[in-house]
Protein backbone atom coordinates (compact mmCIF):
# COMPACT_ATOMS: atom_id res chain seq x y z
CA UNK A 1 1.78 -19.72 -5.44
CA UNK A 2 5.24 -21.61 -4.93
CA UNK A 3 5.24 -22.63 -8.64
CA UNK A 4 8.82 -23.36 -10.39
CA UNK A 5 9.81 -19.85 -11.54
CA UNK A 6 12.14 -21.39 -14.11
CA UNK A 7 9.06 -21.92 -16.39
CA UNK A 8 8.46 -18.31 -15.86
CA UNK A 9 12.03 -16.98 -17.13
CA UNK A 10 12.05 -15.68 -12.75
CA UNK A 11 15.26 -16.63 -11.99
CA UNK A 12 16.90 -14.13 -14.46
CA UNK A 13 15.43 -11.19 -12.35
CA UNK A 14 16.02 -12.58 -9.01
CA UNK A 15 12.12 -13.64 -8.24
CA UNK A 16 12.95 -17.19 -8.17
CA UNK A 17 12.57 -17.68 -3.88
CA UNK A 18 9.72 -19.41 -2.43
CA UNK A 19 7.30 -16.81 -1.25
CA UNK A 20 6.51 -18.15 1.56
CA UNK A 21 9.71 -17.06 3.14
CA UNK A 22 8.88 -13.51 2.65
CA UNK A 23 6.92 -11.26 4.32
CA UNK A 24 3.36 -9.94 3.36
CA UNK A 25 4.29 -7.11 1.52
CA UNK A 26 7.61 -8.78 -0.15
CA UNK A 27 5.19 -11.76 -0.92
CA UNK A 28 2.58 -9.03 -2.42
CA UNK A 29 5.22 -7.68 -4.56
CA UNK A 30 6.80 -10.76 -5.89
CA UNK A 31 3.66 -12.40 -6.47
CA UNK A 32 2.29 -9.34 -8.53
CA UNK A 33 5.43 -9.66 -10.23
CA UNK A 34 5.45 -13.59 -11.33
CA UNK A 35 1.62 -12.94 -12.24
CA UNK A 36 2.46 -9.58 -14.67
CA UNK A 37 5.51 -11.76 -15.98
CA UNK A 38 3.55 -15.25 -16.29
CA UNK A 39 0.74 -13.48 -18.33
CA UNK A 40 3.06 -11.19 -20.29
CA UNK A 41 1.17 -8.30 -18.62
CA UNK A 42 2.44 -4.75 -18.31
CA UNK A 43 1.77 -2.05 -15.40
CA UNK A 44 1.56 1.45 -14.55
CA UNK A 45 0.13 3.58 -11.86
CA UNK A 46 -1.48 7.01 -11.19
CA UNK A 47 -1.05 8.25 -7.68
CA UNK A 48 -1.87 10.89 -5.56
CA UNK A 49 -1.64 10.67 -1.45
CA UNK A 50 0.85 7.77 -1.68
CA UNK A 51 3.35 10.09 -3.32
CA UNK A 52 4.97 7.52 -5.49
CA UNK A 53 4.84 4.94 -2.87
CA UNK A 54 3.36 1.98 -4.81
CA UNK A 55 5.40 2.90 -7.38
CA UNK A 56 8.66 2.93 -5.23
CA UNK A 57 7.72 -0.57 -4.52
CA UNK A 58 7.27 -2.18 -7.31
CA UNK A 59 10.43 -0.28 -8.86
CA UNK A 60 12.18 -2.33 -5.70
CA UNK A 61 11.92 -5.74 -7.77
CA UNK A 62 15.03 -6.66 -9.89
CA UNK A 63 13.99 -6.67 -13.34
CA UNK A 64 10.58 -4.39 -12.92
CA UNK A 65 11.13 -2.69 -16.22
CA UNK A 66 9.90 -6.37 -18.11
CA UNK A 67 6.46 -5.42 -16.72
CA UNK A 68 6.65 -1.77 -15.26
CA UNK A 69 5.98 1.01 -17.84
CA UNK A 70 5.72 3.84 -15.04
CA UNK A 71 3.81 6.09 -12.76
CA UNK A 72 1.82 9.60 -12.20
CA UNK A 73 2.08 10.98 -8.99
CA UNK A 74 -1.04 13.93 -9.63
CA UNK A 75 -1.05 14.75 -5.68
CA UNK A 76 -3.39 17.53 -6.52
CA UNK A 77 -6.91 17.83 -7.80
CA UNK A 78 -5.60 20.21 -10.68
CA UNK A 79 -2.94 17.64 -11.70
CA UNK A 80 -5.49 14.66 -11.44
CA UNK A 81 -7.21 16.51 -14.31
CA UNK A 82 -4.40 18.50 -16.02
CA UNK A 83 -2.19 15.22 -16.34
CA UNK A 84 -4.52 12.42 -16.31
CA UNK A 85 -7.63 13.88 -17.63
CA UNK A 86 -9.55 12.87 -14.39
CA UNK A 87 -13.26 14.74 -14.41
CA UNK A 88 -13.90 17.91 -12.84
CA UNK A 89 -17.08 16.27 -11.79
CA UNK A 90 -15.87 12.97 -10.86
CA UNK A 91 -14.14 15.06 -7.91
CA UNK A 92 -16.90 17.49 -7.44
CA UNK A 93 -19.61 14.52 -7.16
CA UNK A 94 -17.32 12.09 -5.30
CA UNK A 95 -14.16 13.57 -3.98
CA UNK A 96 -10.38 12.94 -4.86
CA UNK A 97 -10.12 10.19 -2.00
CA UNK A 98 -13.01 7.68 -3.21
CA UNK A 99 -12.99 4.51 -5.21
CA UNK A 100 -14.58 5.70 -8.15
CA UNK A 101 -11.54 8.42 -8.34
CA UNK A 102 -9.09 5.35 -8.08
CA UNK A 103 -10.78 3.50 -10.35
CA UNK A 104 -10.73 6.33 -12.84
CA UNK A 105 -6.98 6.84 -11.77
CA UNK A 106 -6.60 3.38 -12.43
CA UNK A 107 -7.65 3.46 -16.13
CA UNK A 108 -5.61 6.93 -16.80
CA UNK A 109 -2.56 5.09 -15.75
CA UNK A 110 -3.34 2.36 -18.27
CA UNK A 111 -4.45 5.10 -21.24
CA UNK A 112 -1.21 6.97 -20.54
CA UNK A 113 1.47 4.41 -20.70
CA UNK A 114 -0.63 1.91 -22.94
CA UNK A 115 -0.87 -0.56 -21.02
CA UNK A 116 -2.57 -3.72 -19.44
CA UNK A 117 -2.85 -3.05 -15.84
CA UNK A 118 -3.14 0.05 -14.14
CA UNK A 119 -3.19 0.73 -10.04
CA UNK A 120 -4.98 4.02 -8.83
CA UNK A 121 -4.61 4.81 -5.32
CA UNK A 122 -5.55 7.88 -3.88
């Protein structure tokens, strides 16, 4: 956790503190970061009651845009499917607010930005 960022190329975006000063969710954030960055990994999320929340967040971080290709915000049912191509019975069966909806959120982030990583959360 408390590795040398210069290895990583960190200190050019500012993620080069010790994480254990920070707090949980600062420590969440840059730690997600250093991992995306160490693996040359890229992100994007789908979200619906969050509003843009988690993608807020990580769009916080100096330098985001190495790993952070972008973010859905499909608040509605209609939008799930119309913009991610989320299953009319996926919600019918299970509801918008289950895992297996944020999973499937998860991997329409990834199809729609093309990339490695994808965070559903609804």
């Amino acid at each position: 956790i408390n590795e040398c960022a210069n290895g990583l190329g960190l200190n050019e975006i500012g993620l080069d503190r010790d994480v254990s000063e920070l707090s949980g969710g600062q420590r969440a954030k840059v730690l997600l970061a250093k991992l995306l960055l160490e693996k040359k990994l890229t992100l994007a999320t789908a979200e619906s009651c969050t509003g843009g929340l988690v993608s807020s967040l990580i769009t916080d971080i100096s330098g985001a845009s190495e790993f952070f290709r972008g973010s859905v915000c499909a608040y509605t049912n209609e939008m799930k499917m119309n913009l991610l191509g989320i299953p009319q019975e996926l919600l019918d069966t299970y509801g918008a607010v289950s895992a297996e909806c944020a999973e499937e959120l998860s991997r329409a982030a990834c199809r729609k930005f093309g990339t490695d990583a994808g965070i559903g959360v609804t």
